[in-house]
C-alpha atoms as a PDB file:
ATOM      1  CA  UNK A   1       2.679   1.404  17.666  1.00  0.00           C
ATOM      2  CA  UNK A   2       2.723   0.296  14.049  1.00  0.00           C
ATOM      3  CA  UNK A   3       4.655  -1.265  11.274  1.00  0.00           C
ATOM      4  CA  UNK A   4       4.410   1.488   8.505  1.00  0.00           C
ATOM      5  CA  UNK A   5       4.501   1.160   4.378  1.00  0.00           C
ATOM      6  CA  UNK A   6       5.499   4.113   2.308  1.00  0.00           C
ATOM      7  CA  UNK A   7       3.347   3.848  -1.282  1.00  0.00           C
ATOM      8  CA  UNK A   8       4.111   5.637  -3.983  1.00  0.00           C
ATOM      9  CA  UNK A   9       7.825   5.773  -4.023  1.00  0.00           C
ATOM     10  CA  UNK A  10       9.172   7.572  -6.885  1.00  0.00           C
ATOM     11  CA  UNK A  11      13.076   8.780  -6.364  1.00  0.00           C
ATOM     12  CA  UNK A  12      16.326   7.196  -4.353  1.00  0.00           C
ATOM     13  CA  UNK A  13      15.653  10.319  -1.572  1.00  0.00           C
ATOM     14  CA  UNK A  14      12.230   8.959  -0.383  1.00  0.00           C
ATOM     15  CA  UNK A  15      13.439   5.108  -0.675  1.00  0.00           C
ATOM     16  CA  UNK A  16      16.260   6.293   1.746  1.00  0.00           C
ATOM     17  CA  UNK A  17      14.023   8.386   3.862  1.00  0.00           C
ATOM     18  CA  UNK A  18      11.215   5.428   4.358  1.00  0.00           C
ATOM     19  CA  UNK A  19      14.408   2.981   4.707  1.00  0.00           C
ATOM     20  CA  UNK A  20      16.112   5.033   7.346  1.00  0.00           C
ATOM     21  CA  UNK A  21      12.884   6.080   9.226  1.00  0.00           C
ATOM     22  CA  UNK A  22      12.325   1.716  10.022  1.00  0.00           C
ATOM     23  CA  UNK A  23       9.556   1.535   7.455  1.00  0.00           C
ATOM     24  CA  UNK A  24       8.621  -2.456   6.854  1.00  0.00           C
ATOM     25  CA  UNK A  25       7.273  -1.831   3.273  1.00  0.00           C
ATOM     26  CA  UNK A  26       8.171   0.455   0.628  1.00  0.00           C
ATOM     27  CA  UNK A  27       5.619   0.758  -2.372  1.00  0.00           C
ATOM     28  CA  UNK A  28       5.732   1.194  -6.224  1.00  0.00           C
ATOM     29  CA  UNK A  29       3.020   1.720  -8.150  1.00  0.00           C
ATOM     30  CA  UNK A  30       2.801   0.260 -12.131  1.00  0.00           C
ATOM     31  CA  UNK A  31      -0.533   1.616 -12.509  1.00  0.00           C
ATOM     32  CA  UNK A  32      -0.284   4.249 -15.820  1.00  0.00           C
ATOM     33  CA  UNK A  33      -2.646   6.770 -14.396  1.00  0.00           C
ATOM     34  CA  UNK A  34      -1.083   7.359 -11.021  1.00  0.00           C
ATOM     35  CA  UNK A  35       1.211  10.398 -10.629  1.00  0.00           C
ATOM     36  CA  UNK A  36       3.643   7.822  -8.795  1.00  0.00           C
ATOM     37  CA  UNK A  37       3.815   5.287 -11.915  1.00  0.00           C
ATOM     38  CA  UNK A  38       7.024   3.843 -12.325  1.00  0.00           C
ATOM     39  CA  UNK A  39       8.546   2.921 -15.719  1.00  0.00           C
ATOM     40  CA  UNK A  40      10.006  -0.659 -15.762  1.00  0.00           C
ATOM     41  CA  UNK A  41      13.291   1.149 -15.578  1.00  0.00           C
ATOM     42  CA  UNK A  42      12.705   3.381 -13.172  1.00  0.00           C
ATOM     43  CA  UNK A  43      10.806   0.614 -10.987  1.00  0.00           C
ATOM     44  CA  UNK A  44      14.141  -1.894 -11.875  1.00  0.00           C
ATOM     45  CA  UNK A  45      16.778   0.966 -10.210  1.00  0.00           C
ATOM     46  CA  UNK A  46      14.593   1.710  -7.002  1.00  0.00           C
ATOM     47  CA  UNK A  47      13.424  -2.342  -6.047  1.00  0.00           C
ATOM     48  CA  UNK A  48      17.034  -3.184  -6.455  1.00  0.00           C
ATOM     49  CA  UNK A  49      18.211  -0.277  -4.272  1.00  0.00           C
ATOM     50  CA  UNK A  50      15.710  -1.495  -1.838  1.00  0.00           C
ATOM     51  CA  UNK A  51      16.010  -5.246  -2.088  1.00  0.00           C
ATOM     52  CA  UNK A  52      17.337  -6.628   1.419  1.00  0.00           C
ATOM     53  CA  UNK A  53      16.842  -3.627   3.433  1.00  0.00           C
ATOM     54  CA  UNK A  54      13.216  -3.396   3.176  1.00  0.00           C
ATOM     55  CA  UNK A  55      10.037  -5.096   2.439  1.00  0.00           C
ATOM     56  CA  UNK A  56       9.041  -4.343  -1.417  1.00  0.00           C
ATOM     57  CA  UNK A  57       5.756  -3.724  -2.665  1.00  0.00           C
ATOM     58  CA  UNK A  58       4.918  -3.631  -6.404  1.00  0.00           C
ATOM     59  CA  UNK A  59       1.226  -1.846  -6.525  1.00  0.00           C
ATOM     60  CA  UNK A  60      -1.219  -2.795  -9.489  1.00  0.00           C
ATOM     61  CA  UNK A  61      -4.656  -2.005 -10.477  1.00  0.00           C
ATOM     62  CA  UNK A  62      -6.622  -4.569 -12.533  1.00  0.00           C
ATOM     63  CA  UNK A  63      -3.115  -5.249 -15.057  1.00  0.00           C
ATOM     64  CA  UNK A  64      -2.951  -7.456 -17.745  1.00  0.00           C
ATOM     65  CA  UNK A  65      -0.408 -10.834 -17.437  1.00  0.00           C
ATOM     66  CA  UNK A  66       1.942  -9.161 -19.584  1.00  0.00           C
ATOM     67  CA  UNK A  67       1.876  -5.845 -16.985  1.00  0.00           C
ATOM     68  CA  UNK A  68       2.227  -8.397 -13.690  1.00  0.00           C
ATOM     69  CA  UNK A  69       5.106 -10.395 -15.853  1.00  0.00           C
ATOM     70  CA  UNK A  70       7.178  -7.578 -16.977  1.00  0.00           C
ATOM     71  CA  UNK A  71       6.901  -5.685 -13.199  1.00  0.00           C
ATOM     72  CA  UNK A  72       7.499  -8.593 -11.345  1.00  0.00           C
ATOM     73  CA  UNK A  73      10.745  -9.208 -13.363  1.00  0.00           C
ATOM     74  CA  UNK A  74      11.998  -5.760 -13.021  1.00  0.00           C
ATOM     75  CA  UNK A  75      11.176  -5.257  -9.161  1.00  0.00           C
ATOM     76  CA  UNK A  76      11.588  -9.121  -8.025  1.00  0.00           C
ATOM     77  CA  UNK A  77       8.806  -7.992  -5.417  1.00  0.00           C
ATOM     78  CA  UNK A  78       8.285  -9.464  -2.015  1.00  0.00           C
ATOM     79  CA  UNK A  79       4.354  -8.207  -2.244  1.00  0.00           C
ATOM     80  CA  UNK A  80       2.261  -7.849  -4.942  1.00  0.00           C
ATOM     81  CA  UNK A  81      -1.287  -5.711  -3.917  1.00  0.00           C
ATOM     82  CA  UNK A  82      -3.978  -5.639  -6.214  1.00  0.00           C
ATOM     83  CA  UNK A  83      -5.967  -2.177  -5.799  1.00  0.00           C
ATOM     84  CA  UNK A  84      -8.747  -2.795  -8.182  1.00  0.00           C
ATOM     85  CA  UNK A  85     -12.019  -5.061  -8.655  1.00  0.00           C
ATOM     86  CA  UNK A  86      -9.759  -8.039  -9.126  1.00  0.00           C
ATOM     87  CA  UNK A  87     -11.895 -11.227  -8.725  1.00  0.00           C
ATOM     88  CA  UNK A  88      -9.865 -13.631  -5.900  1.00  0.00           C
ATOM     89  CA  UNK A  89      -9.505 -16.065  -8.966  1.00  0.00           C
ATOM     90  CA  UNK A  90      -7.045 -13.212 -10.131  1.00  0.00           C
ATOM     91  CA  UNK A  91      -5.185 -12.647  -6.890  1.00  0.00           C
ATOM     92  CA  UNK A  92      -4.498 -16.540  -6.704  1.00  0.00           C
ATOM     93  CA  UNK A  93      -2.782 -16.237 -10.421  1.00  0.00           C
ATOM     94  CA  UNK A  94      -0.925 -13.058  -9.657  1.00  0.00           C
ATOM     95  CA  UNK A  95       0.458 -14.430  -5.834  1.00  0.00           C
ATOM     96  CA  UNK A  96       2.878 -16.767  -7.127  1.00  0.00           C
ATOM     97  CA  UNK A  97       5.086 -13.376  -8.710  1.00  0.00           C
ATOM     98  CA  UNK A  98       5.881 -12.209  -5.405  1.00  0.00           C
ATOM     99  CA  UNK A  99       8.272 -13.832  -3.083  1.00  0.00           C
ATOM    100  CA  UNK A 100       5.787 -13.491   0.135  1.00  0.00           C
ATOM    101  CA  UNK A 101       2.328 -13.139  -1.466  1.00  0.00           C
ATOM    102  CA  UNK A 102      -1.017 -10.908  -2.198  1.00  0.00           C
ATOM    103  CA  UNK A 103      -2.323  -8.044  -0.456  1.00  0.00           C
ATOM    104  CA  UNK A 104      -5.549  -7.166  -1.569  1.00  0.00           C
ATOM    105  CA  UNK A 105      -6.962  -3.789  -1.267  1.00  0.00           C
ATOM    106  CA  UNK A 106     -10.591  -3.091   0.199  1.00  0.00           C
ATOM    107  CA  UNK A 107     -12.226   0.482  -0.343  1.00  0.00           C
ATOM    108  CA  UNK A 108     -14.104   0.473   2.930  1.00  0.00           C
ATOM    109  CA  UNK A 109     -17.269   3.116   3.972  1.00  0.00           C
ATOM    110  CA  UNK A 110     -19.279   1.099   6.883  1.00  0.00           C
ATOM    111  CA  UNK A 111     -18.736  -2.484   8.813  1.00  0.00           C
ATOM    112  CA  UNK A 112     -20.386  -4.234   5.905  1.00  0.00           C
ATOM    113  CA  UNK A 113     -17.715  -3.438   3.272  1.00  0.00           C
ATOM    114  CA  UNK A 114     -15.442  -5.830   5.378  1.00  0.00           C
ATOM    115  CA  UNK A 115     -17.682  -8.460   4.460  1.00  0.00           C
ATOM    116  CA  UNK A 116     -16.774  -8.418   1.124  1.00  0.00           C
ATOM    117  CA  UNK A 117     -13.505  -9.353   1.538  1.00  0.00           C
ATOM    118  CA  UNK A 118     -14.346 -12.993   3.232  1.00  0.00           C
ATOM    119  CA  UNK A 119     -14.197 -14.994  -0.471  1.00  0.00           C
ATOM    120  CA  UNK A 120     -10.605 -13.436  -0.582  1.00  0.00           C
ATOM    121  CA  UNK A 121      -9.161 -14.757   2.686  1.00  0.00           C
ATOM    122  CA  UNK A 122      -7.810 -17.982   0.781  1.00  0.00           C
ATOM    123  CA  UNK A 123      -5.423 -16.087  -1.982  1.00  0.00           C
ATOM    124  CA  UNK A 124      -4.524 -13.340   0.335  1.00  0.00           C
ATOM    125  CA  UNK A 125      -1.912 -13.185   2.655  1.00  0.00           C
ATOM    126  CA  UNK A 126      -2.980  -9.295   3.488  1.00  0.00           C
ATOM    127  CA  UNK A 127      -5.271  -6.792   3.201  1.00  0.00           C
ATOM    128  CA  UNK A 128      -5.275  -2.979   2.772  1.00  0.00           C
ATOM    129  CA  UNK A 129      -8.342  -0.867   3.440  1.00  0.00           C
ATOM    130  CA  UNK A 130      -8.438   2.372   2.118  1.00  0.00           C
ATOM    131  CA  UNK A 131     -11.083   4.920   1.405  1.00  0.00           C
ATOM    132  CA  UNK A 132     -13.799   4.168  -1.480  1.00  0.00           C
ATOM    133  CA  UNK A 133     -12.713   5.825  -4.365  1.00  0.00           C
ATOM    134  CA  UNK A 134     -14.109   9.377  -5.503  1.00  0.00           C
ATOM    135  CA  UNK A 135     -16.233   8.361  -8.705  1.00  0.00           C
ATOM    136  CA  UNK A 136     -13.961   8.750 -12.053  1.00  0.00           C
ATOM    137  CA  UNK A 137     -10.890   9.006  -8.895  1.00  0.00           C
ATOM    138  CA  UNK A 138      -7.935   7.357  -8.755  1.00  0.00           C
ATOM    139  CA  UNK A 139      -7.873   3.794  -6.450  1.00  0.00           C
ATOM    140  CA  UNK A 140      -5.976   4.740  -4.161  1.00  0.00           C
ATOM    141  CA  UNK A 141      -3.763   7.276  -3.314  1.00  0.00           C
ATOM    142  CA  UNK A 142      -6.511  10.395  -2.719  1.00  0.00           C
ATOM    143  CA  UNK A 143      -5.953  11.620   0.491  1.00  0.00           C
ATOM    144  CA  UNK A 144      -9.229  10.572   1.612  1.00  0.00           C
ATOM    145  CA  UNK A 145     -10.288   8.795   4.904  1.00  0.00           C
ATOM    146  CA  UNK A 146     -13.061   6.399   6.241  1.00  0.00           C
ATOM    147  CA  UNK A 147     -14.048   6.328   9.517  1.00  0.00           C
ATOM    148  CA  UNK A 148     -11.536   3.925  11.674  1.00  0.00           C
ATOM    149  CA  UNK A 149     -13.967   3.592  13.757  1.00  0.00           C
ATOM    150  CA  UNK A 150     -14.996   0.927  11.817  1.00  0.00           C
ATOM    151  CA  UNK A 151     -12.213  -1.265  12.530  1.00  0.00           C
ATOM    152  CA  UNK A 152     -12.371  -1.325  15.879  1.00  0.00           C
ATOM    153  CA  UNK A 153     -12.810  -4.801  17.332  1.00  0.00           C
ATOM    154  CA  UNK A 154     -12.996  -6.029  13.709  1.00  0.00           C
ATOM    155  CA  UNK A 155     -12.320  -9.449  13.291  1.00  0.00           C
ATOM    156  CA  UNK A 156     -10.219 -10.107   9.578  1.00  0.00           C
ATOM    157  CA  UNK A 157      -8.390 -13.193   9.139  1.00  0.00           C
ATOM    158  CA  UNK A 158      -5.784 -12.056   7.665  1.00  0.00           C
ATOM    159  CA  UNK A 159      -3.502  -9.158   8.973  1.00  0.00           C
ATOM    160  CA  UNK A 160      -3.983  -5.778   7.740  1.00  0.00           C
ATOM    161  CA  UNK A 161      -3.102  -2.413   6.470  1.00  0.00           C
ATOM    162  CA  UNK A 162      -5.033   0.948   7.752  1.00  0.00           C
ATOM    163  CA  UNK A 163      -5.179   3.496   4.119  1.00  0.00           C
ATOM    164  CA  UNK A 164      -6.612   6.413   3.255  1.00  0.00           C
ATOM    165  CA  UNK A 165      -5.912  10.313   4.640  1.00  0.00           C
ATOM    166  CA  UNK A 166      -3.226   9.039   6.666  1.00  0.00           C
ATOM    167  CA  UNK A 167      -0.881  12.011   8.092  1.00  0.00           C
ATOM    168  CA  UNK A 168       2.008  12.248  10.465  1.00  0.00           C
ATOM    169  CA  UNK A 169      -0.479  14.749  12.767  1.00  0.00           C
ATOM    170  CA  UNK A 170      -2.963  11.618  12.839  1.00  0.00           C
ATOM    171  CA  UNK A 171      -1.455   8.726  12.178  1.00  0.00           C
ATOM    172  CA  UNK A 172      -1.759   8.122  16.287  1.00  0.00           C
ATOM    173  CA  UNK A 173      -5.509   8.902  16.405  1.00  0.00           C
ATOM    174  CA  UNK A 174      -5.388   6.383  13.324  1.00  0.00           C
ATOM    175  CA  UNK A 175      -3.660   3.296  15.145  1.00  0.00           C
ATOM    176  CA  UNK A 176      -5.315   4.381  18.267  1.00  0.00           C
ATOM    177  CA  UNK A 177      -9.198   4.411  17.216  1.00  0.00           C
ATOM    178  CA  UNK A 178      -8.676   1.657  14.863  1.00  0.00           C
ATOM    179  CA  UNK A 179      -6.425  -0.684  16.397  1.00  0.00           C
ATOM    180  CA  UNK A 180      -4.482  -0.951  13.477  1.00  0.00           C
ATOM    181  CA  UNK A 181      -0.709  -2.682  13.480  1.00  0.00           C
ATOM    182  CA  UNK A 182       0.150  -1.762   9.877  1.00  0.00           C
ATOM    183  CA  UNK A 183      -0.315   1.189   8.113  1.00  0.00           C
ATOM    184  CA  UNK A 184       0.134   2.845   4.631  1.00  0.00           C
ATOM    185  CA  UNK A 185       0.480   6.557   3.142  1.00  0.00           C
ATOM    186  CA  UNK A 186       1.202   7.842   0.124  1.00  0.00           C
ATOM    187  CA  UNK A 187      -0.243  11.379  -0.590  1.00  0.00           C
ATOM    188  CA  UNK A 188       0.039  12.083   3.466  1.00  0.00           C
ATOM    189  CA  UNK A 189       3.850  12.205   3.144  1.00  0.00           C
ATOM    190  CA  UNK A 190       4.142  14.454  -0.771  1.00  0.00           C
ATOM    191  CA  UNK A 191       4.897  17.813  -1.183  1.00  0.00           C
ATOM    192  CA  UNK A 192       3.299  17.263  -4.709  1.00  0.00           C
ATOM    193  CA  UNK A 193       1.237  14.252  -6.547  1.00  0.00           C
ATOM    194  CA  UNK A 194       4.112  11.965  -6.627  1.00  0.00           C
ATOM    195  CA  UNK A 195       6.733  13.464  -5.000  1.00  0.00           C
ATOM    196  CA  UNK A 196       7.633  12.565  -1.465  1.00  0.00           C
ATOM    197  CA  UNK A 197       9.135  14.464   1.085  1.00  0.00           C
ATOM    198  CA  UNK A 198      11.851  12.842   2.529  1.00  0.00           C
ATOM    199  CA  UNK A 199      10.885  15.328   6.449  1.00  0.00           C
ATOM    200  CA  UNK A 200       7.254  14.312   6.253  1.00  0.00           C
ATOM    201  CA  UNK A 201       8.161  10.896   5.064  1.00  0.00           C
ATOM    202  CA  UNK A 202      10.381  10.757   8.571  1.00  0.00           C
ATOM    203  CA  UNK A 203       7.559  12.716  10.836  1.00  0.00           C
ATOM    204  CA  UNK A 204       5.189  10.037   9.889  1.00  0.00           C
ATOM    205  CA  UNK A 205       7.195   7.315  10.491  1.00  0.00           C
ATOM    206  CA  UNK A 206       8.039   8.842  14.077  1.00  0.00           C
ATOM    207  CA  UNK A 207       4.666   9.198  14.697  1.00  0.00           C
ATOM    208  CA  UNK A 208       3.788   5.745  14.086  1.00  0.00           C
ATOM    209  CA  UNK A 209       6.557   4.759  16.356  1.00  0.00           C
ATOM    210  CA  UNK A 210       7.656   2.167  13.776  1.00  0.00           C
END
């Protein structure tokens, strides 16, 4: 059994559907070159449509102060994750804009990769690992996994999110081979690059047994 996030939110349909289904976190994503980027409009309507039933996410990759400042204002965010090479130096400026803190996201190919994430256990409340990116890819979001094998027996100091190829036909495997509470999809649950489908959205989120 796991808590579940839903990444990647782009219309009122999937907010409901990841709401409904007992998601904990709901994501939007402020990074241009995603096909789930959210103008500050856009990302102002579904945050406060969200705000008080559900955990809020707003999803960056390396932004400027002016980016973090603008999104932060419009989505009032309980979690702000930082998906690209941000330095922790970075994460400790950008915490304070979110209500509950950083999660930091890890792309993760062998046991040593977790390594790299010791210097951020200070700024960062959480931490999301997710498949290393396809070269000239996108950070997240590409429907690819590592091996959760990995995890197993792990020892992180902070709590953390399972990313990358997740599905609602192995989402269990996932949890089960990983030991993962949390866990995050995005492309797992769309019936096209940045839509989500409101049935898969629910399948997953019964499979998780959120």
């Amino acid at each position: 059994m796991a808590d579940a996030k839903i990444c990647g939110i782009t219309t009122p349909e999937a907010l409901d559907a990841a709401i409904e289904g007992g998601a904990r976190f709901v994501g939007f994503v402020v990074y241009p070159k995603s096909p789930r980027f959210l103008t500050l409009d856009k990302l102002a309507a579904l945050a406060a449509r969200a705000r008080g039933r559900v955990e809020t996410v707003l999803v960056t990759v390396n932004a400027d102060d002016a980016l973090i400042a603008s999104a932060a204002a419009a989505a009032q965010p309980d979690w702000i994750q930082l998906h690209g090479v941000e330095t922790p130096k970075r994460v400790a400026e950008v915490r304070p804009f979110a209500r509950r803190g950083a999660i930091k996201a890890a792309g993760i190919a062998s046991r040593a990769d977790l390594e790299t994430t010791r210097p951020y256990e200070p700024v960062t409340d959480m931490f999301l690992f997710d498949a290393q990116a396809p070269k000239d890819g996108l950070p997240g979001g590409n429907a690819l996994a590592f091996d959760w094998t990995v995890m197993s027996g792990a020892r992180i100091g902070r709590p953390w999110l399972l990313a990358g190829g997740l599905t609602p036909g192995n989402v269990k495997q996932a949890i089960a081979v990983s030991g993962a509470d949390l866990v995050d999809v995005s492309s797992g649950v769309e019936s096209a690059p940045g839509l989500k489908d409101p049935l898969l959205i629910a399948q997953f989120l019964a499979a998780a047994e959120v």
